[in-house]
PDB file of N, CA and C in Angstrom:
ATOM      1  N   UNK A   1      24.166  -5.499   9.211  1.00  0.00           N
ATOM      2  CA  UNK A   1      22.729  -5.518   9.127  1.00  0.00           C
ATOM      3  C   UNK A   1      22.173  -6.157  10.388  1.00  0.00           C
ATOM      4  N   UNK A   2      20.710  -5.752  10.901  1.00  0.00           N
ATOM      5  CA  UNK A   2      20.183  -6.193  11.742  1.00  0.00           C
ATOM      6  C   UNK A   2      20.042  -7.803  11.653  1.00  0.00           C
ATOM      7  N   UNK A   3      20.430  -8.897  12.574  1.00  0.00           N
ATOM      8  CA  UNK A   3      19.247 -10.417  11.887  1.00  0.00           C
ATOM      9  C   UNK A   3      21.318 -10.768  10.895  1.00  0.00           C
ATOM     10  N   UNK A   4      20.816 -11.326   9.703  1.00  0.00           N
ATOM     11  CA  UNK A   4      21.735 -11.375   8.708  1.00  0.00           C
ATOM     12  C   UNK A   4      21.963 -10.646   7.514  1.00  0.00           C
ATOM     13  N   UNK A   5      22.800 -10.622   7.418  1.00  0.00           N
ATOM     14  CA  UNK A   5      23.064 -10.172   5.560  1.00  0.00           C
ATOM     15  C   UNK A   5      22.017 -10.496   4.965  1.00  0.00           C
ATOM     16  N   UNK A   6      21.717 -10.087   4.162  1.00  0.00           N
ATOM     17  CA  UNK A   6      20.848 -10.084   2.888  1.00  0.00           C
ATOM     18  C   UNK A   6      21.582 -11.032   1.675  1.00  0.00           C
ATOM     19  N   UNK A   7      20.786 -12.427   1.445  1.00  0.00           N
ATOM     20  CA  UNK A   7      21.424 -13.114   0.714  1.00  0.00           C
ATOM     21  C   UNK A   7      20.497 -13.228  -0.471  1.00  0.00           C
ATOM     22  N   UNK A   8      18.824 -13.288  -0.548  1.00  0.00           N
ATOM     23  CA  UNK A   8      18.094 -13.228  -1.944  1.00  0.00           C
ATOM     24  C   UNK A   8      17.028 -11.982  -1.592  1.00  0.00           C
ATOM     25  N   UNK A   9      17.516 -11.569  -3.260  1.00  0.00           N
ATOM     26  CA  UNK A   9      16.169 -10.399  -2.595  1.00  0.00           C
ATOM     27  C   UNK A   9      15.234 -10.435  -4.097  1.00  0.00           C
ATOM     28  N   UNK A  10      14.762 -10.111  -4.046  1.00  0.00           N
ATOM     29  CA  UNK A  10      13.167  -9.981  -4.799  1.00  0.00           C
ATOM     30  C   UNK A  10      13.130  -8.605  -5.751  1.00  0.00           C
ATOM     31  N   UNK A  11      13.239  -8.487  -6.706  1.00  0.00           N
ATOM     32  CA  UNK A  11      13.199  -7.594  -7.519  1.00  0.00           C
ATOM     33  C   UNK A  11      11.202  -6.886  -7.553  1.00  0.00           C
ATOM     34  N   UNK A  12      11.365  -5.842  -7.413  1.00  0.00           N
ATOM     35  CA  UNK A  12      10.077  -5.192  -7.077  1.00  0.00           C
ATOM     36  C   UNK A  12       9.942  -5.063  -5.778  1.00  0.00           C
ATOM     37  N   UNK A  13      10.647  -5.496  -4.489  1.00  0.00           N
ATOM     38  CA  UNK A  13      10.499  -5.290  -3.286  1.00  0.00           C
ATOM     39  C   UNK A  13      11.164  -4.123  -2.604  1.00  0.00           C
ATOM     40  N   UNK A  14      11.142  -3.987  -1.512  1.00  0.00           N
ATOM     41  CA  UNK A  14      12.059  -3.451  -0.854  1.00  0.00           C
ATOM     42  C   UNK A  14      12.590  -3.480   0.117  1.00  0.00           C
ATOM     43  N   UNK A  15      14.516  -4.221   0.279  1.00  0.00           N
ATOM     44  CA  UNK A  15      15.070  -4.655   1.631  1.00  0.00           C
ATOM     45  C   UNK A  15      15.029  -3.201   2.925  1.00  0.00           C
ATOM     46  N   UNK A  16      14.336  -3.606   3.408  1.00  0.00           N
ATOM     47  CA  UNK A  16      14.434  -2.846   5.532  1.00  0.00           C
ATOM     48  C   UNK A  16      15.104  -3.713   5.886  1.00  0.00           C
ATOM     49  N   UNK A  17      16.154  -3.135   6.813  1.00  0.00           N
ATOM     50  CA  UNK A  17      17.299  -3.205   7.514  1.00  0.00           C
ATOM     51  C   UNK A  17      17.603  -2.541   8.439  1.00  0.00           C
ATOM     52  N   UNK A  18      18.219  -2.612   9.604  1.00  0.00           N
ATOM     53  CA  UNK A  18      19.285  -1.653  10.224  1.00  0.00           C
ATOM     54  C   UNK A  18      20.701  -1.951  10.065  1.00  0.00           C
ATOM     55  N   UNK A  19      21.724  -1.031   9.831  1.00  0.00           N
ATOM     56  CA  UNK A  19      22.968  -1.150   9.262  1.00  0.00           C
ATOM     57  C   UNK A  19      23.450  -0.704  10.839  1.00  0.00           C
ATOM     58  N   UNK A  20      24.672  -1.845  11.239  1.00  0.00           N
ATOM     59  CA  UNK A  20      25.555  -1.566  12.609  1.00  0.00           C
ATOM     60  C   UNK A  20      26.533  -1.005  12.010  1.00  0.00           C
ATOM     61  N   UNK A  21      27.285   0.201  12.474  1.00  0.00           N
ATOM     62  CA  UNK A  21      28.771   0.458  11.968  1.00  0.00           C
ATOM     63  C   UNK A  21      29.557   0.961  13.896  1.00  0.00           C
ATOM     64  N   UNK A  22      30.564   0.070  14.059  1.00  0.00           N
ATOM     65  CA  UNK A  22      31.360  -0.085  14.958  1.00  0.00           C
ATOM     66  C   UNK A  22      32.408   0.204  14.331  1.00  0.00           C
ATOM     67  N   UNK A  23      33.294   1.250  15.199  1.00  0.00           N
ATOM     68  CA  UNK A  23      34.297   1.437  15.537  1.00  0.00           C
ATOM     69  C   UNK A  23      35.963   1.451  16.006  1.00  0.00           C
ATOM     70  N   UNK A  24      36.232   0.230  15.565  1.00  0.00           N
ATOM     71  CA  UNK A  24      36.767  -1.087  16.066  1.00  0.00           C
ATOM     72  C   UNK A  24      38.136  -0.172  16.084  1.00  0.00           C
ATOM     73  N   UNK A  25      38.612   0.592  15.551  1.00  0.00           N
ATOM     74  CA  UNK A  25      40.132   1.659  15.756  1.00  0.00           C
ATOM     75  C   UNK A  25      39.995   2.248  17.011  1.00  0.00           C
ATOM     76  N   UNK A  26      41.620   3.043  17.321  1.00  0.00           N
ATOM     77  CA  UNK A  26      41.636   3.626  17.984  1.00  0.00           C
ATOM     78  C   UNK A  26      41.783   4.864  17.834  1.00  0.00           C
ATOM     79  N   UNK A  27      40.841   5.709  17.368  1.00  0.00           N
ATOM     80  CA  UNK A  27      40.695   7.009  16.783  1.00  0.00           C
ATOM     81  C   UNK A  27      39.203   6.998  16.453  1.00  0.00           C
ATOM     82  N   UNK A  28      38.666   8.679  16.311  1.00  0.00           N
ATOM     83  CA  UNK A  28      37.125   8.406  16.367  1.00  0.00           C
ATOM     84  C   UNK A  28      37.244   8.580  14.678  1.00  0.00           C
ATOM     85  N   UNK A  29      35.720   8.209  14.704  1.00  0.00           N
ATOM     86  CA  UNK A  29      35.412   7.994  12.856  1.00  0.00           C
ATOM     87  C   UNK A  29      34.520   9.430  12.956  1.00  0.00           C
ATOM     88  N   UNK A  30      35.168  10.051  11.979  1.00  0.00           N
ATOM     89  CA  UNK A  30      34.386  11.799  12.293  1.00  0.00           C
ATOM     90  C   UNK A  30      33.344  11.711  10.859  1.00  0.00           C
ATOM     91  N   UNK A  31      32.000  11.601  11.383  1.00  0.00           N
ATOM     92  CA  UNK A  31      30.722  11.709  10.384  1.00  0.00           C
ATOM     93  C   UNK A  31      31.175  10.909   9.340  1.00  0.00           C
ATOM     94  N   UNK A  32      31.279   9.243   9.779  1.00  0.00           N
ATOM     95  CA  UNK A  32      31.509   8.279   8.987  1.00  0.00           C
ATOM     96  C   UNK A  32      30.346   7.814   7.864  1.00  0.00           C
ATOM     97  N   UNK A  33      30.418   7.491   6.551  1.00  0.00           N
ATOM     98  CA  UNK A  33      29.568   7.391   5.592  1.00  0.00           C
ATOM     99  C   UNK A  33      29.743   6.127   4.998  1.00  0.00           C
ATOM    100  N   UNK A  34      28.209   5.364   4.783  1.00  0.00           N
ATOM    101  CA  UNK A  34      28.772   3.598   4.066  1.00  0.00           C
ATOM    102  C   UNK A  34      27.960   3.678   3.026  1.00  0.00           C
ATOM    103  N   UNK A  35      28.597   3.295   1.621  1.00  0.00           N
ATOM    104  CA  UNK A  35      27.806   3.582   0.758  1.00  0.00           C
ATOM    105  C   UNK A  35      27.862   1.914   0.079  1.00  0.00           C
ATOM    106  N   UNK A  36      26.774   1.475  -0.214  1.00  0.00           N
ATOM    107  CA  UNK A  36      26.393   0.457  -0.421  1.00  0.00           C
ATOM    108  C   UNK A  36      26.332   0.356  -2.147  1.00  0.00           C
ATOM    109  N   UNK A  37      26.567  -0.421  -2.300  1.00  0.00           N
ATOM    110  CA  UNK A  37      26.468  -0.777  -4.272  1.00  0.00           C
ATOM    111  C   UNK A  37      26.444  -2.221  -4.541  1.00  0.00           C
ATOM    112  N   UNK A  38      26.208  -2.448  -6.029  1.00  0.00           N
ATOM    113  CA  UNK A  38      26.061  -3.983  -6.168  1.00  0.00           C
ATOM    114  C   UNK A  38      26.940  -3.970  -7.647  1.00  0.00           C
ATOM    115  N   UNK A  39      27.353  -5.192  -7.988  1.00  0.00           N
ATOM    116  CA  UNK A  39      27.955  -4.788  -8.714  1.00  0.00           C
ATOM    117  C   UNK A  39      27.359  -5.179 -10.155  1.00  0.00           C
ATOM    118  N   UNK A  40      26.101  -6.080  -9.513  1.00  0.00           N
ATOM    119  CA  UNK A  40      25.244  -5.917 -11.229  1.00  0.00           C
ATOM    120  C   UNK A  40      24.918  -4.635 -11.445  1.00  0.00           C
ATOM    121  N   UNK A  41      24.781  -3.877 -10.890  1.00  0.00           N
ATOM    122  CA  UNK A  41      24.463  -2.423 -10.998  1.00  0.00           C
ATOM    123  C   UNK A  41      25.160  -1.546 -10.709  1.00  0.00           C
ATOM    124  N   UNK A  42      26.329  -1.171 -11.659  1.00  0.00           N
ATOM    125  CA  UNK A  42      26.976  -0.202 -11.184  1.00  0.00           C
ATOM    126  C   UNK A  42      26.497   1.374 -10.932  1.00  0.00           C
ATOM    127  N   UNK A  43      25.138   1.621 -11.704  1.00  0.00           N
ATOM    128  CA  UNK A  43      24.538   2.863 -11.490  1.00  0.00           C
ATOM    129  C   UNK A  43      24.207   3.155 -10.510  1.00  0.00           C
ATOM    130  N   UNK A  44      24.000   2.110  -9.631  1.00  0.00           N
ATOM    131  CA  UNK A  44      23.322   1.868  -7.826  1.00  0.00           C
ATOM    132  C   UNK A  44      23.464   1.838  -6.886  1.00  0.00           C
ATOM    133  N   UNK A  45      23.656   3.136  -6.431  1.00  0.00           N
ATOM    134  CA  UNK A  45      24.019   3.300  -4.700  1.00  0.00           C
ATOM    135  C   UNK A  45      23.125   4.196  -3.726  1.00  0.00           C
ATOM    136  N   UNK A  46      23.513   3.464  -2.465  1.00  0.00           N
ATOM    137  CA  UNK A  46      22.977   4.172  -1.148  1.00  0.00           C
ATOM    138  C   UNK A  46      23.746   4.572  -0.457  1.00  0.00           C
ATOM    139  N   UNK A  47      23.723   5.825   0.174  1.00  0.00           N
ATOM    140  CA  UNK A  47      24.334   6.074   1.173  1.00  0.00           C
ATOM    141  C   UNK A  47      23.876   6.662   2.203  1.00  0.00           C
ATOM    142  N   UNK A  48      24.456   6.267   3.235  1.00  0.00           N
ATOM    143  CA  UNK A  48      23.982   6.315   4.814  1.00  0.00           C
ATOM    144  C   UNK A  48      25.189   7.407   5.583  1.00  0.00           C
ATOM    145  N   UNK A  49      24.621   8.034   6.838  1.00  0.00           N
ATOM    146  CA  UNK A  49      25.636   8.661   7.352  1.00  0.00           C
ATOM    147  C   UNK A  49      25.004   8.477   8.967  1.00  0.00           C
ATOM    148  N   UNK A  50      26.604   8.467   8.933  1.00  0.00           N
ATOM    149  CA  UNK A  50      26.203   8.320  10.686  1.00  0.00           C
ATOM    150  C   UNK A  50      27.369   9.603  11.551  1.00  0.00           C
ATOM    151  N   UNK A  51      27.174   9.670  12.608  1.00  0.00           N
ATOM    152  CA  UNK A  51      27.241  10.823  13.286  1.00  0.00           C
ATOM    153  C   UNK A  51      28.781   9.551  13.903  1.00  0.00           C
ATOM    154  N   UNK A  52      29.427  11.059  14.339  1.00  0.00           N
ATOM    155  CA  UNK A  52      30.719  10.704  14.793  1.00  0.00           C
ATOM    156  C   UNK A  52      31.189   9.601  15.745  1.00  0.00           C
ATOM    157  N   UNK A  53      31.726   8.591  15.845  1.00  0.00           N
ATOM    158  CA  UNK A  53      31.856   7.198  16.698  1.00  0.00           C
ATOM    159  C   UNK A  53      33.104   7.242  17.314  1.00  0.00           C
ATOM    160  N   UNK A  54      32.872   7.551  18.797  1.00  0.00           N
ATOM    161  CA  UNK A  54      34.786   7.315  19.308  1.00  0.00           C
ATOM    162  C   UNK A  54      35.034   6.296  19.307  1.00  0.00           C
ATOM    163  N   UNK A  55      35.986   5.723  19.622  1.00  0.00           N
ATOM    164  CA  UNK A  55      36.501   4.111  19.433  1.00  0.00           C
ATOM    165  C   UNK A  55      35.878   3.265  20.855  1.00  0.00           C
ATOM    166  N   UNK A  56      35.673   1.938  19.833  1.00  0.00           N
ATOM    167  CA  UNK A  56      34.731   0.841  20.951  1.00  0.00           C
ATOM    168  C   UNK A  56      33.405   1.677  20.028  1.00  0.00           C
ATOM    169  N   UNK A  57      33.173   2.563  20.085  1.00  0.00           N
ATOM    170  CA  UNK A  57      31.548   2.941  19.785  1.00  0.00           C
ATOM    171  C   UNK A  57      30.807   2.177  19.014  1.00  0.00           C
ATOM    172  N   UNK A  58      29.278   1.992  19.022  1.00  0.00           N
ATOM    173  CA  UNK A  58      28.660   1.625  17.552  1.00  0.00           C
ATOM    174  C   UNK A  58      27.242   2.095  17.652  1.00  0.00           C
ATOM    175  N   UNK A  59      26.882   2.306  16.985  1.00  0.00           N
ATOM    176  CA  UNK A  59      25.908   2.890  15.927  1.00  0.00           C
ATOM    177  C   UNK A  59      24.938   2.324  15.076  1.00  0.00           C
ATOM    178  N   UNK A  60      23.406   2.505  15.235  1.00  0.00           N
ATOM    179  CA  UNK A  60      22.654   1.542  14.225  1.00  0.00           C
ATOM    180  C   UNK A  60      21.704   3.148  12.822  1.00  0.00           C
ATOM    181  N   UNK A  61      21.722   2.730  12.072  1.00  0.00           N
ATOM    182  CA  UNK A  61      20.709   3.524  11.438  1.00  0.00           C
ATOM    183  C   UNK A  61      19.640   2.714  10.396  1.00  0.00           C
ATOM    184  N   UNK A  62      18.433   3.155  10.093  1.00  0.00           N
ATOM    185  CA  UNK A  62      17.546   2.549   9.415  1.00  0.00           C
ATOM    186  C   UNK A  62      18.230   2.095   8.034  1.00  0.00           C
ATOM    187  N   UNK A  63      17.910   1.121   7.026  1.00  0.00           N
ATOM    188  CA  UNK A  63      18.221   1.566   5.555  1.00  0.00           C
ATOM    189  C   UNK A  63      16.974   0.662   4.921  1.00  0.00           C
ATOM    190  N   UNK A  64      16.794   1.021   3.972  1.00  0.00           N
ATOM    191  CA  UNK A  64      15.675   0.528   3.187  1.00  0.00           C
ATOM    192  C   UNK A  64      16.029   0.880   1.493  1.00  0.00           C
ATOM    193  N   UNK A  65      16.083  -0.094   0.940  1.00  0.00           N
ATOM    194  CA  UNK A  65      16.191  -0.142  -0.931  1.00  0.00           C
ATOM    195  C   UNK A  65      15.601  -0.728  -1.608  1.00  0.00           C
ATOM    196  N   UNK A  66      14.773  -0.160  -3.028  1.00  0.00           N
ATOM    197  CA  UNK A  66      14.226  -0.949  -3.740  1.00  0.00           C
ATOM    198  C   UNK A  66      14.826  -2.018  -4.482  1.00  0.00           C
ATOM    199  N   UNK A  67      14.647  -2.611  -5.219  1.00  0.00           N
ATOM    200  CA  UNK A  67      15.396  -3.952  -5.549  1.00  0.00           C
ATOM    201  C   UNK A  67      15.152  -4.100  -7.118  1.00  0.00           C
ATOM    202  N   UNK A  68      15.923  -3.747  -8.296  1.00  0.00           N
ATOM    203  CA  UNK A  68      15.434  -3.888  -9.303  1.00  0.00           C
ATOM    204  C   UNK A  68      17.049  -4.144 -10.042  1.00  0.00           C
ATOM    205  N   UNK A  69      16.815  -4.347 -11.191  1.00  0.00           N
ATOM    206  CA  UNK A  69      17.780  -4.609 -11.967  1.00  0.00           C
ATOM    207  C   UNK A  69      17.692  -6.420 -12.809  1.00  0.00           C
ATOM    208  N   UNK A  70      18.509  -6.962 -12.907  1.00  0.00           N
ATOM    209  CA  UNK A  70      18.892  -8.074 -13.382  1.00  0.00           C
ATOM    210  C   UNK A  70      18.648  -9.135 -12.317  1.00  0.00           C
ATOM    211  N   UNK A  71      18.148 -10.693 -12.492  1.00  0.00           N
ATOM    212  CA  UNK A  71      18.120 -11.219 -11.900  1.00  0.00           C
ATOM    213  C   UNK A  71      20.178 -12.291 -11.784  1.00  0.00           C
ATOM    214  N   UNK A  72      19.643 -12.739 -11.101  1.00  0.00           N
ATOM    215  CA  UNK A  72      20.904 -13.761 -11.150  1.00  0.00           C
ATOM    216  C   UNK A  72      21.813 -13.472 -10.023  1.00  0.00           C
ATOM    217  N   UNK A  73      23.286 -13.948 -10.042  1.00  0.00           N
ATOM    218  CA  UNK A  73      23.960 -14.109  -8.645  1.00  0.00           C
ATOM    219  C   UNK A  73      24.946 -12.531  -8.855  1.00  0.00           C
ATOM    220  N   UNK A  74      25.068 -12.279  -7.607  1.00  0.00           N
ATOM    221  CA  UNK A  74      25.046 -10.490  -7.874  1.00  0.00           C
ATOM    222  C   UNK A  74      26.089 -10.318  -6.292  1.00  0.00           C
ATOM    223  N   UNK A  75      27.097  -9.194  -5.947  1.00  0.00           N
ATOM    224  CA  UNK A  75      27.427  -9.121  -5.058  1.00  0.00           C
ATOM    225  C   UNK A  75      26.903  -7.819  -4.387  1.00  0.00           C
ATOM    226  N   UNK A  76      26.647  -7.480  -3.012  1.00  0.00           N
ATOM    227  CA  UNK A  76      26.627  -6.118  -2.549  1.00  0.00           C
ATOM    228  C   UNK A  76      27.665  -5.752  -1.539  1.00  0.00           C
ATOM    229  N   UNK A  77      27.959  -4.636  -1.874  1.00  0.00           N
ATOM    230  CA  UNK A  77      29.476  -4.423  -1.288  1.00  0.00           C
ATOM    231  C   UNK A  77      29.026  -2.924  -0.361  1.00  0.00           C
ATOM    232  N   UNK A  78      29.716  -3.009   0.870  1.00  0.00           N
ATOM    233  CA  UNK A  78      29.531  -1.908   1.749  1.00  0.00           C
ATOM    234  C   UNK A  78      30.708  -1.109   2.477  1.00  0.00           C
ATOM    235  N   UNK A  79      30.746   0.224   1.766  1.00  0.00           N
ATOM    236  CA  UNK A  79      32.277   0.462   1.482  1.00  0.00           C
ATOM    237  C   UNK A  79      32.473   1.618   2.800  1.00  0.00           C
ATOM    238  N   UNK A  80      32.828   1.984   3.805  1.00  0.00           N
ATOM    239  CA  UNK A  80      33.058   2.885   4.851  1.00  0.00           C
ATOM    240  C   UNK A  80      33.964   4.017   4.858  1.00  0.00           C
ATOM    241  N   UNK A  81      33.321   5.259   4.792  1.00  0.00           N
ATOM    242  CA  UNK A  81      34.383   6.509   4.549  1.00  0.00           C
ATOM    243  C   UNK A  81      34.578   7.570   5.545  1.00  0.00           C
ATOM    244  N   UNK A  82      35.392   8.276   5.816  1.00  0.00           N
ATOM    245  CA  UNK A  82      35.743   9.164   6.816  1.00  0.00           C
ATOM    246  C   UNK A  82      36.709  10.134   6.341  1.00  0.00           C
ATOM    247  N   UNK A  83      36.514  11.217   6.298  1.00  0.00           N
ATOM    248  CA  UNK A  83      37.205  12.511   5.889  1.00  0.00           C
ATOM    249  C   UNK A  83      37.932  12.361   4.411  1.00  0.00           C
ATOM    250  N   UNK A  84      36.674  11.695   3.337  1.00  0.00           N
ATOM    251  CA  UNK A  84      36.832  11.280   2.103  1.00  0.00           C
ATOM    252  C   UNK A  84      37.854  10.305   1.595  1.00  0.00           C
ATOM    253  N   UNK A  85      37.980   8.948   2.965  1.00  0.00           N
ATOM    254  CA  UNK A  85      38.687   8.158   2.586  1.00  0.00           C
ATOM    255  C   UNK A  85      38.224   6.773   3.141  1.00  0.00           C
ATOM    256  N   UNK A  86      38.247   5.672   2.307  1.00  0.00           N
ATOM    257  CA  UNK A  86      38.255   4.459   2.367  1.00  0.00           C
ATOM    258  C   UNK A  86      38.731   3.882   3.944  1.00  0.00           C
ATOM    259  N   UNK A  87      37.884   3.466   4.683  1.00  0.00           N
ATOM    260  CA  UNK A  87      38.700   2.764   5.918  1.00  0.00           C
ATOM    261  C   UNK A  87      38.238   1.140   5.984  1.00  0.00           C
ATOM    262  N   UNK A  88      37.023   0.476   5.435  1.00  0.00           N
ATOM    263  CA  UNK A  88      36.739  -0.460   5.162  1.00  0.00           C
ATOM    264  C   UNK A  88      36.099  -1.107   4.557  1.00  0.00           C
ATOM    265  N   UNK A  89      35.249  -1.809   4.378  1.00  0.00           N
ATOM    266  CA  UNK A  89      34.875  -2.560   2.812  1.00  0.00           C
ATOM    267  C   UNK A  89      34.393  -4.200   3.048  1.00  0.00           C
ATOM    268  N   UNK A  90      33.334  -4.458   3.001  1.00  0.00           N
ATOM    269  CA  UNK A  90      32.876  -5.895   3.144  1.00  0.00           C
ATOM    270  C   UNK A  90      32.047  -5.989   1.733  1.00  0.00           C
ATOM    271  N   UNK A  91      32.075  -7.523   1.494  1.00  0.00           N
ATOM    272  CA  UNK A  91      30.581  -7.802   0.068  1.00  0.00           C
ATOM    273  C   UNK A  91      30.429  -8.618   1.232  1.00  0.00           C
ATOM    274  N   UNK A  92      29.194  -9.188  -0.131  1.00  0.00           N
ATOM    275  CA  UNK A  92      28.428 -10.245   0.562  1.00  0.00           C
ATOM    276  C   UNK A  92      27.625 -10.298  -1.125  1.00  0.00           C
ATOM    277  N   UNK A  93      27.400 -11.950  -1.220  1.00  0.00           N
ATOM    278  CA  UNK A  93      27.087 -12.626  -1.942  1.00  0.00           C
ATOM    279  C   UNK A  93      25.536 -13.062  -1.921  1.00  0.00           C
ATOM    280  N   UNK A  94      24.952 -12.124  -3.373  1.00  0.00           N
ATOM    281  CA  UNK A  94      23.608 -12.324  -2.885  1.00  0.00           C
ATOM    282  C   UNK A  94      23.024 -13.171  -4.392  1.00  0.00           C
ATOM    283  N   UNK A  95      21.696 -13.392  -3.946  1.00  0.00           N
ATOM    284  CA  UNK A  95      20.979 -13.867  -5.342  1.00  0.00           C
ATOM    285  C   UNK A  95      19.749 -12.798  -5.557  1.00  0.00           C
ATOM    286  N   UNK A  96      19.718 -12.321  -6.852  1.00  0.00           N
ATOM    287  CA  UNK A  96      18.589 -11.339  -6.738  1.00  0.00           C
ATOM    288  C   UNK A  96      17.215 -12.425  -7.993  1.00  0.00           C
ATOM    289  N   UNK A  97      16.219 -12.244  -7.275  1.00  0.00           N
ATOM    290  CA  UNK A  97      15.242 -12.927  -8.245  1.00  0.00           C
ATOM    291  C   UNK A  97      14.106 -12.152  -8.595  1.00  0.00           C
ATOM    292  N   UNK A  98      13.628 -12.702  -9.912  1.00  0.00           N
ATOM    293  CA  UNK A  98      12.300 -11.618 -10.106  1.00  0.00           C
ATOM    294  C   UNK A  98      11.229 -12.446 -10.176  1.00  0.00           C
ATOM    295  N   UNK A  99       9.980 -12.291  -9.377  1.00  0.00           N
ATOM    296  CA  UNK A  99       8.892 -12.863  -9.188  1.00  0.00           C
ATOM    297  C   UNK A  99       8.063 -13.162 -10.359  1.00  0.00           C
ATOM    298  N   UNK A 100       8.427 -12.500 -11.306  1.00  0.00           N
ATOM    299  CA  UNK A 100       7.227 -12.325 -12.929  1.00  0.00           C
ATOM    300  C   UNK A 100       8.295 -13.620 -13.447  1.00  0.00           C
ATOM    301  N   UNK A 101       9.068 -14.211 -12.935  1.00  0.00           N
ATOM    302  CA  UNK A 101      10.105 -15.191 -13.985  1.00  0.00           C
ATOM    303  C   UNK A 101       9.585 -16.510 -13.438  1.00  0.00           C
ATOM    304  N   UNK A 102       8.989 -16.580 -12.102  1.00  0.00           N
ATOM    305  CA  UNK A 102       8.740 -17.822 -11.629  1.00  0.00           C
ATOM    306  C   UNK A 102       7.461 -18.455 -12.502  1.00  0.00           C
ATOM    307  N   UNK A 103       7.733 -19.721 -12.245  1.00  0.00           N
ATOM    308  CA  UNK A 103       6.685 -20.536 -13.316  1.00  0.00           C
ATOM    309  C   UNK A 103       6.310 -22.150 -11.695  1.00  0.00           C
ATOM    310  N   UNK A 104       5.203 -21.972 -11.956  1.00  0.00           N
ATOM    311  CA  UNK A 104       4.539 -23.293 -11.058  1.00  0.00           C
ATOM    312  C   UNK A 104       4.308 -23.979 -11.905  1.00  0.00           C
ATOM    313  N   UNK A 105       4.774 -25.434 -11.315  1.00  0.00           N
ATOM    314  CA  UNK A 105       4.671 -26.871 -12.066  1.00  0.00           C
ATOM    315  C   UNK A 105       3.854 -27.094 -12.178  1.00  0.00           C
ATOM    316  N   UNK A 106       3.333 -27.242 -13.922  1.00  0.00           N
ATOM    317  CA  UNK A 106       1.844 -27.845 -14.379  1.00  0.00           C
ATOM    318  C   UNK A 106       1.344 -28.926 -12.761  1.00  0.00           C
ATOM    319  N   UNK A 107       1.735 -29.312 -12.533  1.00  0.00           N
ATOM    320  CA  UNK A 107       1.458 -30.458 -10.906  1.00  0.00           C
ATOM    321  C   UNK A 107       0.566 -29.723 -10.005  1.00  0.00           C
ATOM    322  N   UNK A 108       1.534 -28.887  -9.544  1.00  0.00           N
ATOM    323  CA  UNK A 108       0.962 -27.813  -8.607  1.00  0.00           C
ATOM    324  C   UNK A 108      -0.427 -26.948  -8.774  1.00  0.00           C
ATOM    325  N   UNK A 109      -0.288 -26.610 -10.080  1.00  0.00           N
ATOM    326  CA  UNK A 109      -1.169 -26.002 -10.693  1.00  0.00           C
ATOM    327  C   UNK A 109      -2.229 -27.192 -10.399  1.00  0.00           C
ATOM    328  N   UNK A 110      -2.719 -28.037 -10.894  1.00  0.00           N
ATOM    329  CA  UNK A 110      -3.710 -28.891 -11.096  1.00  0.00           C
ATOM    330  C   UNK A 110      -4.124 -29.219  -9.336  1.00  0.00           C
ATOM    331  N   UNK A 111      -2.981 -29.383  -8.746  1.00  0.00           N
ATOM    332  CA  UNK A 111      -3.519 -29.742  -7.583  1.00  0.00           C
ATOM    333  C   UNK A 111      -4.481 -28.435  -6.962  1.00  0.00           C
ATOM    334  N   UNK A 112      -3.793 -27.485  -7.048  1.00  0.00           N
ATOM    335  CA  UNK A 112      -4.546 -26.018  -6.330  1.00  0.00           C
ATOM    336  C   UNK A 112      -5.552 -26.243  -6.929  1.00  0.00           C
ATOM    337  N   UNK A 113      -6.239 -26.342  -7.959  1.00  0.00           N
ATOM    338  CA  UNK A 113      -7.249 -26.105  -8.815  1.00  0.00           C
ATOM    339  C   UNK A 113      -8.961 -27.210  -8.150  1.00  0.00           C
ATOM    340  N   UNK A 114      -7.822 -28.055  -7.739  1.00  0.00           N
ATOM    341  CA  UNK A 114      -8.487 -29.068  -7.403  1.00  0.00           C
ATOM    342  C   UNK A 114      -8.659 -29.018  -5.930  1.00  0.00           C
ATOM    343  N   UNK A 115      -8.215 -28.117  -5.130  1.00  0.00           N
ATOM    344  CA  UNK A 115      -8.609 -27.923  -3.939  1.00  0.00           C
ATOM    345  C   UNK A 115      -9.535 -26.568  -3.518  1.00  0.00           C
ATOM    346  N   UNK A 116      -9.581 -25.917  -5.123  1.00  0.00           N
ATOM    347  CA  UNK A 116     -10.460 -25.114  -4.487  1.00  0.00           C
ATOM    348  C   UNK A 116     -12.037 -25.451  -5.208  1.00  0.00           C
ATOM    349  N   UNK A 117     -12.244 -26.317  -5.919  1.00  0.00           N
ATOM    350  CA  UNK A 117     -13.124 -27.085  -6.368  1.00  0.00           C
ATOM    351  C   UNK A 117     -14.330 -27.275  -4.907  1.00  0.00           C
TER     352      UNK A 117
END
């Protein structure tokens, strides 16, 4: 990803990104594909394709996903394929939260109230 991984995301939003995929073999990756999933959601995937990479090469493409499901601690895993086979595979450990769950401290509350007085 462009920046960092994606570690909390917001349920109702939607993560923009650019996804790097490098080349790091010595052989080209012919119309390599990364399909992204989480595993609170197994119904849930993206997939991206990128155009052929000789070795050393790399490659950026846009990605953008809505964000819904379950809140709580969740992994997203980004799996890399080439001529319908597995060549690599990273997670990454995220927290997904939903904005309608948050609650402001009676405190807070009173203070705002009192500043717009």
């Amino acid at each position: 990803f462009s920046g960092f991984a994606p570690r909390n995301l917001l349920i109702g939003r939607t993560f923009s990104s650019e996804l790097y995929l490098m080349n790091d073999s010595e052989q080209a990756l012919e119309h390599p594909s990364v399909h992204i999933t989480r595993s609170g959601d197994p119904h849930w995937r993206k997939q991206l394709f990128f155009p052929t990479l000789a070795p050393g090469e790399m490659k950026k493409v846009p990605v953008a996903f809505p964000i819904a499901g379950r809140s709580g601690d969740d992994k997203l895993f980004l799996t890399v394929f080439t001529r319908q086979k597995q060549v690599s595979r990273n997670e990454f450990e995220i927290f997904v939260q939903n904005p309608a769950q948050w609650r402001i401290p009676e405190k807070s509350r009173t203070a705002r109230q009192s500043r717009r007085s």
